[in-house]
N, C-alpha and C. Protein backbone atom coordinates (compact mmCIF):
# COMPACT_ATOMS: atom_id res chain seq x y z
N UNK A 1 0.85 -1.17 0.00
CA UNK A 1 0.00 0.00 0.00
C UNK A 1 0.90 1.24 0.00
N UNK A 2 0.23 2.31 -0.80
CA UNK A 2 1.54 3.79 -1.07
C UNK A 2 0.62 4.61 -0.41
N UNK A 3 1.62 5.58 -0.02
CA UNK A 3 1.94 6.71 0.73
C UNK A 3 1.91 7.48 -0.85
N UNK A 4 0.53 8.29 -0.82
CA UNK A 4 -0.19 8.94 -1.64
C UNK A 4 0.21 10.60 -1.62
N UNK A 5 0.75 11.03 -2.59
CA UNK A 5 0.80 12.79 -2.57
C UNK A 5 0.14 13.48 -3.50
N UNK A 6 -1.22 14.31 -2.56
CA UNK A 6 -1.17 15.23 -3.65
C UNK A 6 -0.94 16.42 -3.25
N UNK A 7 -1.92 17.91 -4.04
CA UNK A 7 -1.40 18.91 -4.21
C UNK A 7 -2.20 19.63 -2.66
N UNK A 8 -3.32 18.89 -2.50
CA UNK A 8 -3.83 19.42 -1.22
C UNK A 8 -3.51 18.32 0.35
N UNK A 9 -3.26 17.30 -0.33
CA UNK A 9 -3.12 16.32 1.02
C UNK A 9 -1.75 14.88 0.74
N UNK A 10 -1.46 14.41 1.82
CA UNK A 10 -0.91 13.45 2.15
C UNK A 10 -1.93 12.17 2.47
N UNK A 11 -1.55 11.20 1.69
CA UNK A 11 -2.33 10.09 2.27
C UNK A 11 -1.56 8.89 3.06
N UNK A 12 -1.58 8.37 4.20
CA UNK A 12 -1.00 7.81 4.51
C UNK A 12 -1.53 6.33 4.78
N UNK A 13 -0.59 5.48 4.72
CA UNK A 13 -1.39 3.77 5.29
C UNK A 13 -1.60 4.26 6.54
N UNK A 14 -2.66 3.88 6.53
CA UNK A 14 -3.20 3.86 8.31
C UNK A 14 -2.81 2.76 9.24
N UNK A 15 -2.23 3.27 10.28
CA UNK A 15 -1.46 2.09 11.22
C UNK A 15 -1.97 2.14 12.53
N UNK A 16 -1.80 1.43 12.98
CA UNK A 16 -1.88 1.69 15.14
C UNK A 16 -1.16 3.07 15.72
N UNK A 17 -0.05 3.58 15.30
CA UNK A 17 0.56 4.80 15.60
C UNK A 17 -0.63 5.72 15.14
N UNK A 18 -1.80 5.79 14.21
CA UNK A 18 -1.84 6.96 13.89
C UNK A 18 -3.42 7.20 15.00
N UNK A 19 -3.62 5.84 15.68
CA UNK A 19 -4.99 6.18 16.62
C UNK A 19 -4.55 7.55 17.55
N UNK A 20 -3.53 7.89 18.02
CA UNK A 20 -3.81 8.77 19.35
C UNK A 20 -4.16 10.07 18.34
N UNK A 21 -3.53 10.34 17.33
CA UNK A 21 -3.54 11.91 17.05
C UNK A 21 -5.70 11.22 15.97
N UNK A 22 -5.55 10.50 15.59
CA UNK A 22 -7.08 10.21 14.81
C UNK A 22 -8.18 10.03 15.86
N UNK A 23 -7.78 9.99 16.92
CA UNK A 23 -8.89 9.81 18.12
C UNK A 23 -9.44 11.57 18.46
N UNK A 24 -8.52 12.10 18.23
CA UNK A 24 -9.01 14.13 18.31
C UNK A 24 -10.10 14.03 17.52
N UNK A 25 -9.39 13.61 15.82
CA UNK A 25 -10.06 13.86 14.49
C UNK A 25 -11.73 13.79 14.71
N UNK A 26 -11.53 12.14 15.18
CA UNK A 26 -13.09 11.56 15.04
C UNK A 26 -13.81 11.63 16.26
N UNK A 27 -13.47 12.54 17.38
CA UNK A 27 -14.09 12.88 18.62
C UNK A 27 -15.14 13.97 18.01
N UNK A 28 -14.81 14.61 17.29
CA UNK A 28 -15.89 15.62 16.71
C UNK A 28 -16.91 15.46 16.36
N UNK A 29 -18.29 15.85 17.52
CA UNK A 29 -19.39 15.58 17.42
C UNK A 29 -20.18 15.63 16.56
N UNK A 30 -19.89 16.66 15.00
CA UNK A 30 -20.20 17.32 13.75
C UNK A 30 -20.50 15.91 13.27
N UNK A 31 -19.29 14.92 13.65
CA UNK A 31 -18.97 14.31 12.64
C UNK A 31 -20.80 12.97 12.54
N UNK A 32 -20.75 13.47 13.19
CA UNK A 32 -22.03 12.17 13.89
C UNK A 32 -23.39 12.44 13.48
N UNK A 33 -23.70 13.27 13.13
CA UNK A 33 -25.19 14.15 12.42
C UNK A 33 -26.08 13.18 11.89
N UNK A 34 -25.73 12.66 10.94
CA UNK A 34 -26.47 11.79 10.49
C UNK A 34 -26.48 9.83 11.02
N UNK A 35 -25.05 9.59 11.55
CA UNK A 35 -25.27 8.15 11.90
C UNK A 35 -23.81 7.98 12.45
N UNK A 36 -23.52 6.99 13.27
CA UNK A 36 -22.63 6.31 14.18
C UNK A 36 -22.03 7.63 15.26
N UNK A 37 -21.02 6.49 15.76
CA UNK A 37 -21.18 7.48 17.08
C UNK A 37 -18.94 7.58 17.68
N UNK A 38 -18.52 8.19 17.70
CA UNK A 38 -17.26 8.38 17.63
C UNK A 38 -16.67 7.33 18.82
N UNK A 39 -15.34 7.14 18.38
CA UNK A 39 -14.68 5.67 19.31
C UNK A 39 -14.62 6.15 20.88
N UNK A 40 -15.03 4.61 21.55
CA UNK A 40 -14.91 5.12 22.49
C UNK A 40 -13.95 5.47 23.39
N UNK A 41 -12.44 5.28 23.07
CA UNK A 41 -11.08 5.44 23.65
C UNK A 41 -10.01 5.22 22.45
N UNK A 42 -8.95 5.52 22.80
CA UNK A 42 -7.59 6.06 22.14
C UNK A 42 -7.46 4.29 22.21
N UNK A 43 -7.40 3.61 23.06
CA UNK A 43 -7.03 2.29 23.14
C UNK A 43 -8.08 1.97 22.43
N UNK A 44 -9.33 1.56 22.10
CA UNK A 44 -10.46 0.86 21.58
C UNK A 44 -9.98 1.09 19.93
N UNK A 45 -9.80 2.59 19.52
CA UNK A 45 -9.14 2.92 17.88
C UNK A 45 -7.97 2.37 17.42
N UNK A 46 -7.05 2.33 18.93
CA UNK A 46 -5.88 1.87 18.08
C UNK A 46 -5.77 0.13 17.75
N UNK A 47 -6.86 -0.57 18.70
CA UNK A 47 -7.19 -2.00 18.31
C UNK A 47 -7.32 -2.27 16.92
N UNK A 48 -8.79 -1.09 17.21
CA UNK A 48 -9.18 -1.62 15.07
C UNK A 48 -8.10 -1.41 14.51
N UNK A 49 -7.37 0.07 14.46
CA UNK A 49 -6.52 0.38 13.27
C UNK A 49 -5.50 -0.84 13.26
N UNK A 50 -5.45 -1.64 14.15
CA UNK A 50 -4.16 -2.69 14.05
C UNK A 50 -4.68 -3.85 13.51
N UNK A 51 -6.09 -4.03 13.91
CA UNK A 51 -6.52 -5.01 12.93
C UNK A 51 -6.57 -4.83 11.51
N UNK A 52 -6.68 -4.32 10.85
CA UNK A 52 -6.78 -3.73 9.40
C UNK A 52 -5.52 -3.44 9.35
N UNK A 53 -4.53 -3.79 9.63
CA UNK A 53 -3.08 -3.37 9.15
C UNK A 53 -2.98 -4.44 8.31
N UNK A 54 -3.68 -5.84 8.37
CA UNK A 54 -3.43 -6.90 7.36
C UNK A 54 -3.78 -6.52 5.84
N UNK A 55 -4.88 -5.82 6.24
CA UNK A 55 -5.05 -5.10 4.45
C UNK A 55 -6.38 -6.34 4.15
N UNK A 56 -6.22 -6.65 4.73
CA UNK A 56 -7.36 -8.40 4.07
C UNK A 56 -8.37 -8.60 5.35
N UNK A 57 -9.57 -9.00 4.71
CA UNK A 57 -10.84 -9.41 5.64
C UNK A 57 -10.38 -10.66 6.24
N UNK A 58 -10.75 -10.97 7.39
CA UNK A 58 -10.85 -12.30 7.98
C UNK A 58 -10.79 -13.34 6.97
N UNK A 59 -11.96 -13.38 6.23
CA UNK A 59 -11.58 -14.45 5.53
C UNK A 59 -10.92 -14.82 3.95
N UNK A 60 -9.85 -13.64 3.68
CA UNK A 60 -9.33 -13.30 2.95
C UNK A 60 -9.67 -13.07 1.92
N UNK A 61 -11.10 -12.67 1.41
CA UNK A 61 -12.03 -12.40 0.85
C UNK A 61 -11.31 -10.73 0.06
N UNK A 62 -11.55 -10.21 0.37
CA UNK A 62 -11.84 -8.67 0.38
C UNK A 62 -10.52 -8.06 1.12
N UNK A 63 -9.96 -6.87 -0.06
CA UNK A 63 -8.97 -6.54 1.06
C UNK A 63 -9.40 -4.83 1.33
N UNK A 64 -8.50 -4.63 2.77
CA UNK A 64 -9.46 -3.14 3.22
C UNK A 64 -8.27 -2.37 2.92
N UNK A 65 -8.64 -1.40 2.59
CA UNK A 65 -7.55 -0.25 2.54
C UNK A 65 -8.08 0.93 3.15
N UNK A 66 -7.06 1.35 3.65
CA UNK A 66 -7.42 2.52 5.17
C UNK A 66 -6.19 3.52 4.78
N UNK A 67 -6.54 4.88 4.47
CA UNK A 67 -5.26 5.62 4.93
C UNK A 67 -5.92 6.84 5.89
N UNK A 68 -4.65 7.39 6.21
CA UNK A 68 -5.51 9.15 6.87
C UNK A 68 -4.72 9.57 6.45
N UNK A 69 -5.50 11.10 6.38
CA UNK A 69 -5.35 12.03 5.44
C UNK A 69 -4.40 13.07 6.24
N UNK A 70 -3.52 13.46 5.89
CA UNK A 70 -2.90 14.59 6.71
C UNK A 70 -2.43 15.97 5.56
N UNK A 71 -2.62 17.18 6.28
CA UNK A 71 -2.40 18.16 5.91
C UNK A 71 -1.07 18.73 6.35
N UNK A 72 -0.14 19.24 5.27
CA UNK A 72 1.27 19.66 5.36
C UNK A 72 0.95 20.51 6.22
N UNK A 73 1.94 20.56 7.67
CA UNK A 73 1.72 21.89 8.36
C UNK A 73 0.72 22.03 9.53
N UNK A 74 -0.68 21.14 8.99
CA UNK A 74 -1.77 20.79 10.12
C UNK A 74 -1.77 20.18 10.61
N UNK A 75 -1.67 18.52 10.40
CA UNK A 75 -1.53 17.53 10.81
C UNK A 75 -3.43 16.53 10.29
N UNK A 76 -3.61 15.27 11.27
CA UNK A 76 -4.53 14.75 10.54
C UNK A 76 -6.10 15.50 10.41
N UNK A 77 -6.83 15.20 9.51
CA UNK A 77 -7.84 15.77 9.20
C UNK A 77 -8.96 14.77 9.11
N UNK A 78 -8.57 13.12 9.11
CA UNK A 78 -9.66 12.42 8.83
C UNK A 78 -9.26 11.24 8.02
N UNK A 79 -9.63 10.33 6.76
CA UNK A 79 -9.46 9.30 6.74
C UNK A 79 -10.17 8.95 5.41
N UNK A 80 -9.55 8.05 4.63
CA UNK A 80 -10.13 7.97 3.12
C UNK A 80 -10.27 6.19 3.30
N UNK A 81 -11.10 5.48 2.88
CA UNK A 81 -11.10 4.06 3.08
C UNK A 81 -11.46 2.85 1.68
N UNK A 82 -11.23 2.29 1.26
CA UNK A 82 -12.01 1.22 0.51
C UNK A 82 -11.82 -0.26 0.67
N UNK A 83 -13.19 -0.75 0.68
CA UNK A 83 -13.19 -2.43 0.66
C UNK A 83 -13.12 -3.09 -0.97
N UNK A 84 -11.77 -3.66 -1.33
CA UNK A 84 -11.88 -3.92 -3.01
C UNK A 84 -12.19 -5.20 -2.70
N UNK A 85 -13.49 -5.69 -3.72
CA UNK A 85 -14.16 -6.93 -3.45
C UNK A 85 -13.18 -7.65 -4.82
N UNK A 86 -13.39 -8.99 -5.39
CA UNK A 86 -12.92 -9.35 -6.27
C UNK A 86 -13.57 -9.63 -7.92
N UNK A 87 -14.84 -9.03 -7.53
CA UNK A 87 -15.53 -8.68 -9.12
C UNK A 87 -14.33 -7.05 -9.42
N UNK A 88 -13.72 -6.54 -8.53
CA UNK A 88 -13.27 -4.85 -9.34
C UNK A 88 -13.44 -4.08 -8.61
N UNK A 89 -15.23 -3.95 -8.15
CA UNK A 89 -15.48 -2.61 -7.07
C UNK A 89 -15.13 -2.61 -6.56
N UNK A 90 -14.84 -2.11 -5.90
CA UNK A 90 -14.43 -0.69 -4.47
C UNK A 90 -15.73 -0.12 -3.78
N UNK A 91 -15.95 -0.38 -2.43
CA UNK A 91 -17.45 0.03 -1.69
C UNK A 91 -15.87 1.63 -1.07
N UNK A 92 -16.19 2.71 -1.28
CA UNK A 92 -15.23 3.91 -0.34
C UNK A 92 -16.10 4.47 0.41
N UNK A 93 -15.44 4.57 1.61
CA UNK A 93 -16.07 5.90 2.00
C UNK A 93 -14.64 6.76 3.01
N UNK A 94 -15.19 7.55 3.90
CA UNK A 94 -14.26 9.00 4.47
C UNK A 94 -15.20 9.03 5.70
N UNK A 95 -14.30 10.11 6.07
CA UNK A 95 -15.04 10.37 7.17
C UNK A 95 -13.54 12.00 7.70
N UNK A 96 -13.87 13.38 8.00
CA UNK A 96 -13.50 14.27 8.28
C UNK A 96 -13.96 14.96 9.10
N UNK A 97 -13.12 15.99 10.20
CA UNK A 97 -13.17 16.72 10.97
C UNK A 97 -13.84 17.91 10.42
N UNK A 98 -14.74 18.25 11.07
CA UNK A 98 -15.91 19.60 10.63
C UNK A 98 -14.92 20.52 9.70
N UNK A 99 -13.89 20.77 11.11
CA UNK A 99 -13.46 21.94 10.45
C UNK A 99 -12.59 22.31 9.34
N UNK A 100 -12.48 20.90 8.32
CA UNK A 100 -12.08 20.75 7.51
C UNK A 100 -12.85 20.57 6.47
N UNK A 101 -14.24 20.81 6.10
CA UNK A 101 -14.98 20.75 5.53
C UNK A 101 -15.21 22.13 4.45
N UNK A 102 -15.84 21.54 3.35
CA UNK A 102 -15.93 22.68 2.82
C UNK A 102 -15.20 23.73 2.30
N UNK A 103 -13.89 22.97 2.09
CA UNK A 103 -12.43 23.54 1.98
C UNK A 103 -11.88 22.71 0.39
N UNK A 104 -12.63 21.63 -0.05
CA UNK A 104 -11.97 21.01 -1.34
C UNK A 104 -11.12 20.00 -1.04
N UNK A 105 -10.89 19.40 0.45
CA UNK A 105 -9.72 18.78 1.15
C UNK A 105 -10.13 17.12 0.95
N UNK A 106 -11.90 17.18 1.29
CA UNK A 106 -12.42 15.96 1.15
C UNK A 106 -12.65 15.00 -0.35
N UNK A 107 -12.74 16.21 -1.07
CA UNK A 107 -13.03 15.82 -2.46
C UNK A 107 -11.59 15.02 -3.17
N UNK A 108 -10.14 16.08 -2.64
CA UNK A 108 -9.08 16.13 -3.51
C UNK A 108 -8.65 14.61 -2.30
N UNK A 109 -8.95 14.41 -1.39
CA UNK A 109 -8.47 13.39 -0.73
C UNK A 109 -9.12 11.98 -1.57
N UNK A 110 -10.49 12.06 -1.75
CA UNK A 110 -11.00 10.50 -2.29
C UNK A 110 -10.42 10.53 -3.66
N UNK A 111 -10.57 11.85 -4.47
CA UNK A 111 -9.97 11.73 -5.69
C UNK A 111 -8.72 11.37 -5.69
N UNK A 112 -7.44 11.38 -4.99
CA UNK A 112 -6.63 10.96 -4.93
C UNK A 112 -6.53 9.08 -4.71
N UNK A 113 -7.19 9.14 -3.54
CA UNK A 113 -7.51 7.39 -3.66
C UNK A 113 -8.19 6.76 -4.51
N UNK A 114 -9.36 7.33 -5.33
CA UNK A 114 -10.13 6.60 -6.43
C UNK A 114 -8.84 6.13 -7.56
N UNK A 115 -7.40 7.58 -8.01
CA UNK A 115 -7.11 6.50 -8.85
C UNK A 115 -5.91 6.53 -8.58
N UNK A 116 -5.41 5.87 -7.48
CA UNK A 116 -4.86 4.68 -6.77
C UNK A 116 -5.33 3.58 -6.98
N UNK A 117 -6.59 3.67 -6.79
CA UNK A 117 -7.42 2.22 -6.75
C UNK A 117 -7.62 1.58 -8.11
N UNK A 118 -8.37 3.11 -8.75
CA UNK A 118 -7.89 2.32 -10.47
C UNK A 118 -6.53 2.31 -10.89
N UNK A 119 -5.71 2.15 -10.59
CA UNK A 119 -4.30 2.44 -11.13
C UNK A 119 -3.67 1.25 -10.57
N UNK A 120 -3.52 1.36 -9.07
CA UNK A 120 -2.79 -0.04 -8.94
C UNK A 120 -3.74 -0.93 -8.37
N UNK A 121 -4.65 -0.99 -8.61
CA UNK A 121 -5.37 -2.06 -8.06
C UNK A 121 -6.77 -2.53 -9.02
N UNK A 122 -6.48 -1.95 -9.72
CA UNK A 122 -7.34 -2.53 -11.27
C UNK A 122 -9.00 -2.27 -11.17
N UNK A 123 -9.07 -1.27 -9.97
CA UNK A 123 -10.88 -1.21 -9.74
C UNK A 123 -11.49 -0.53 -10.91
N UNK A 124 -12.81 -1.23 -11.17
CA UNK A 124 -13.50 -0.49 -11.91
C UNK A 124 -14.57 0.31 -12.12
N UNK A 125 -15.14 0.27 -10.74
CA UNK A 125 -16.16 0.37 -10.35
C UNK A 125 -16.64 0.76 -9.04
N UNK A 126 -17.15 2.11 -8.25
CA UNK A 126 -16.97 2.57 -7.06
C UNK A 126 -18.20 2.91 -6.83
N UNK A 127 -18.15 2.81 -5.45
CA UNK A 127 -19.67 2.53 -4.86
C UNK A 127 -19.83 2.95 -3.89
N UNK A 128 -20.76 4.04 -3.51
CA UNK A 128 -20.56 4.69 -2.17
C UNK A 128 -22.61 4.49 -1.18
N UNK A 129 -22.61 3.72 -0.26
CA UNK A 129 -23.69 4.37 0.59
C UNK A 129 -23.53 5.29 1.39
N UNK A 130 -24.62 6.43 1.58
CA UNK A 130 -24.56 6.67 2.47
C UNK A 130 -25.99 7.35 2.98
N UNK A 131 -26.47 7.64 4.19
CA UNK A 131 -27.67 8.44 4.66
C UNK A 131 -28.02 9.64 3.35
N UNK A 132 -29.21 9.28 2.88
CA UNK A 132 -29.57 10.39 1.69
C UNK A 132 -30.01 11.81 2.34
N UNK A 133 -30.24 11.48 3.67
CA UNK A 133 -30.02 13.11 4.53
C UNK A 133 -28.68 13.85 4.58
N UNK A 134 -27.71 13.20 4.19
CA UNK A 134 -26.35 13.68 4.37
C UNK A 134 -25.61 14.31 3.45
N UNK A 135 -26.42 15.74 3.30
CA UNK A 135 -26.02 16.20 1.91
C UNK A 135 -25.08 16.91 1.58
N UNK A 136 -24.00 16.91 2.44
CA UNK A 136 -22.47 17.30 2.37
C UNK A 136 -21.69 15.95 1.80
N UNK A 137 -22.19 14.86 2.02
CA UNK A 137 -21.15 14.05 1.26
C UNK A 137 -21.82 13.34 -0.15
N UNK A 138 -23.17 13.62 -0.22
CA UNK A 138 -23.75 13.97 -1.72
C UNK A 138 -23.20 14.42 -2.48
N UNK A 139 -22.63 16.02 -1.95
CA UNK A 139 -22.40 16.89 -2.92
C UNK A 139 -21.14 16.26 -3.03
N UNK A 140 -20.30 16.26 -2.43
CA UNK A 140 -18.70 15.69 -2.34
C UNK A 140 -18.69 14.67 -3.22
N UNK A 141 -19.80 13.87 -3.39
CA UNK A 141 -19.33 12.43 -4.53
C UNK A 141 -19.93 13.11 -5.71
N UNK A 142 -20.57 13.79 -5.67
CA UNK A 142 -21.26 14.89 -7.22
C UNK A 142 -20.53 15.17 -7.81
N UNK A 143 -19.95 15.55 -6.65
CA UNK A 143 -18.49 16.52 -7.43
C UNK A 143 -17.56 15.88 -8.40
N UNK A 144 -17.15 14.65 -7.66
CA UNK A 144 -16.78 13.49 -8.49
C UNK A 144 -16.98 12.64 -9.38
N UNK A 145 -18.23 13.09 -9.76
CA UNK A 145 -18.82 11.95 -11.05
C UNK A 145 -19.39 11.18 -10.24
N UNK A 146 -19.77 10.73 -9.17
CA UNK A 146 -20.67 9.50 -8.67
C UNK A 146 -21.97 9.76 -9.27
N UNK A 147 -22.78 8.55 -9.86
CA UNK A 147 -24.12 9.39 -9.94
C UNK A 147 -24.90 7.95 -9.30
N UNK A 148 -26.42 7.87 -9.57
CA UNK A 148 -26.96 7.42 -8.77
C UNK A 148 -27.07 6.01 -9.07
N UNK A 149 -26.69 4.85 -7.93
CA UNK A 149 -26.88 3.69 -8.38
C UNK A 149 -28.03 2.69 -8.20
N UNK A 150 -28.23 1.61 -9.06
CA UNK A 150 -29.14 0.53 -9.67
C UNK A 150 -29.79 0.33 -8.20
N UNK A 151 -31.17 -0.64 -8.36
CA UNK A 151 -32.00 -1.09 -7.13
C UNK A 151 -31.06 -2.06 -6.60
N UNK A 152 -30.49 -2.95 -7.83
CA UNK A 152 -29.76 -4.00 -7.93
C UNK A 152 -28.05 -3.63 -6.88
N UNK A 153 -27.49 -2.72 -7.16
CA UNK A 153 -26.65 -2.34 -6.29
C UNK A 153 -27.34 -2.05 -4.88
N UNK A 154 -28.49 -1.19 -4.23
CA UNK A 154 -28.65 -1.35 -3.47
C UNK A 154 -28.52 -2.31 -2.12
N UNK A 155 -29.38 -2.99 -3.41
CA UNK A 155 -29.13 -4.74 -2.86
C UNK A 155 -27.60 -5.09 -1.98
N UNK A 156 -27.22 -5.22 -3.56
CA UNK A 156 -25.71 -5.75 -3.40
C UNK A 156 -25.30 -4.86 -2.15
N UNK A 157 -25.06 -3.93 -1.72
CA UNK A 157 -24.31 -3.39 -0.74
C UNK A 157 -25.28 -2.70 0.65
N UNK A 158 -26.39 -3.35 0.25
CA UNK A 158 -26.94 -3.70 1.30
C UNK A 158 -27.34 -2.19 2.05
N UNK A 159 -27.87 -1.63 0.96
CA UNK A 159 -28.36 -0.52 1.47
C UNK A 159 -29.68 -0.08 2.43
N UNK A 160 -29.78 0.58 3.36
CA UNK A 160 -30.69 0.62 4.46
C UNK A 160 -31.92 1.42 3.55
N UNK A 161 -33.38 1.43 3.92
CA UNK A 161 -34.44 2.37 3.49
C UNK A 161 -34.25 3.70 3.09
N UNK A 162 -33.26 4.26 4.66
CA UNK A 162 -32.72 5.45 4.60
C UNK A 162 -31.48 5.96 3.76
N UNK A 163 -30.77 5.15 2.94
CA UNK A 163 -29.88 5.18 2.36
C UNK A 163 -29.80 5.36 0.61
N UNK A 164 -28.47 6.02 0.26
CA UNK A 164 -28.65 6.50 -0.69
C UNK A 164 -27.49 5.42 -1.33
N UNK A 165 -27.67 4.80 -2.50
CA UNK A 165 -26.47 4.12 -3.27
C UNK A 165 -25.70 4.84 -4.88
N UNK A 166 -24.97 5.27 -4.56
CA UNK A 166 -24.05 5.69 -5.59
C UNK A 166 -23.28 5.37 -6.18
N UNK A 167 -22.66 5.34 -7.54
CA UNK A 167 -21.83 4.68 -8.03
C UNK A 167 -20.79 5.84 -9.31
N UNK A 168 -19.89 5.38 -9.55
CA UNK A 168 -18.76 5.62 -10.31
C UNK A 168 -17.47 4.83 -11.23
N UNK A 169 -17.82 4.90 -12.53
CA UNK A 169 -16.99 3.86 -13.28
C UNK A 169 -15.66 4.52 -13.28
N UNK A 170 -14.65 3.80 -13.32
CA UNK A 170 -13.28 4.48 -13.13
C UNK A 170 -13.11 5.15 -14.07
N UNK A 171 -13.67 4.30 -16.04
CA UNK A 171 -13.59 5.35 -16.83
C UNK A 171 -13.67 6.93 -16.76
N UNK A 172 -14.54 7.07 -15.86
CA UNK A 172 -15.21 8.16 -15.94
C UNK A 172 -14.81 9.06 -15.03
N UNK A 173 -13.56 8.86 -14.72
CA UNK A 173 -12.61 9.48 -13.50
C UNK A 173 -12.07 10.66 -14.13
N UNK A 174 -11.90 11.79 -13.82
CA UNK A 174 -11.47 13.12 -14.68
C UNK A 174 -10.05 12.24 -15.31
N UNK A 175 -10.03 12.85 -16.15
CA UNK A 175 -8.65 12.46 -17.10
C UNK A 175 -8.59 11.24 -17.74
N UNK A 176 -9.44 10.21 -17.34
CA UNK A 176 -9.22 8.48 -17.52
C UNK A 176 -10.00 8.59 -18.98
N UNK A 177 -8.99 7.46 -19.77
CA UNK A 177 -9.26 7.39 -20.97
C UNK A 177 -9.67 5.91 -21.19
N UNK A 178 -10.67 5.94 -22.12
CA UNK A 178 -11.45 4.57 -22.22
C UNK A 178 -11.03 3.56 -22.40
N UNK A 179 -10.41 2.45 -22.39
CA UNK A 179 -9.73 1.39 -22.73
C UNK A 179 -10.69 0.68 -23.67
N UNK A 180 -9.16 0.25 -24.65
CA UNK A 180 -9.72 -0.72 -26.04
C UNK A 180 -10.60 -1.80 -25.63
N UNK A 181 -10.17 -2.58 -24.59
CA UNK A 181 -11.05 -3.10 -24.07
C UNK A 181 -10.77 -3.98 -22.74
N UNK A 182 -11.62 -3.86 -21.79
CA UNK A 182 -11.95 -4.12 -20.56
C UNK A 182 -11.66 -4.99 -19.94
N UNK A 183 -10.37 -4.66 -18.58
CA UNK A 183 -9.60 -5.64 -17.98
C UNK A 183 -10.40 -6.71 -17.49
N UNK A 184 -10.30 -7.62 -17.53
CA UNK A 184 -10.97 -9.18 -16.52
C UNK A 184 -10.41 -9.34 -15.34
């Protein structure tokens, strides 16, 4: 897994070192508006983050990719994620500190990981749920070309009543050019 640069952020593999300073990040009550509820200790975060250092699900199914996002100068801001299944997709999501919102930080952070993901990891296909009340990270995948996905995806990713399913072909990633024809 790479240690991602762009012009607005640093992406880093997410490790057990990075729970104490990511436990500030995701203490932020903002962050909770629409659904879940922030960790409950510096020790409880740095468990998970060490579990997911394998990169691979339990049953080696699916591998997870986790980085956080850090700002030159600021330090962390939050966290870019994807589960690559083995049809191609990528289920991503994020998660950021309020006060980093609304700044272009969140957008240029997933865009940076989307093509990572198509690039070294051959995804083709990206898929985001989330609360269709949650219209800050609507706009954020808008922004990106996500547009709205199938009943049939719903399904597949197991979307709640309240939930919105989105999707994004890598083609269709700013700059990505169509291929002659389509990796297997």
């Amino acid at each position: 897994m790479n240690t991602l640069t762009g012009t607005r952020c640093i992406l880093e593999p997410q490790v057990e070192a990075h729970a104490p300073e990511m436990f500030g990040v995701l203490c932020d009550p903002a962050i909770y508006e629409f659904e879940g509820v922030p960790p409950p200790s510096v020790e409880k975060l740095a468990a998970g983050f060490r579990r997911r250092e394998s990169r691979v699900s339990p049953d080696g199914s699916e591998q997870w990719l986790n980085w956080v996002v850090r700002l030159p100068g600021v330090g962390l801001a939050g966290y870019v994620q994807a589960t690559l299944y083995p049809s191609g997709a990528a289920y991503v999501g994020y998660e950021f500190a309020s006060k980093h919102w609304r700044q272009g930080i969140g957008s240029a952070a997933v865009a940076l990981m989307l093509e990572e993901l198509k690039t070294s990891y051959g995804v083709h296909t990206f898929v985001a749920v989330l609360k269709t009340a949650n219209f800050r990270s609507l706009g954020l995948l808008r922004k990106l070309g996500f547009g709205p996905g199938s009943a049939e995806d719903a399904v597949l990713y197991e979307a709640e009543p309240d939930e919105t399913t989105l999707k994004l072909m890598a083609v269709n990633l700013p700059g990505a050019a169509v291929p002659a024809t389509r990796p297997r």
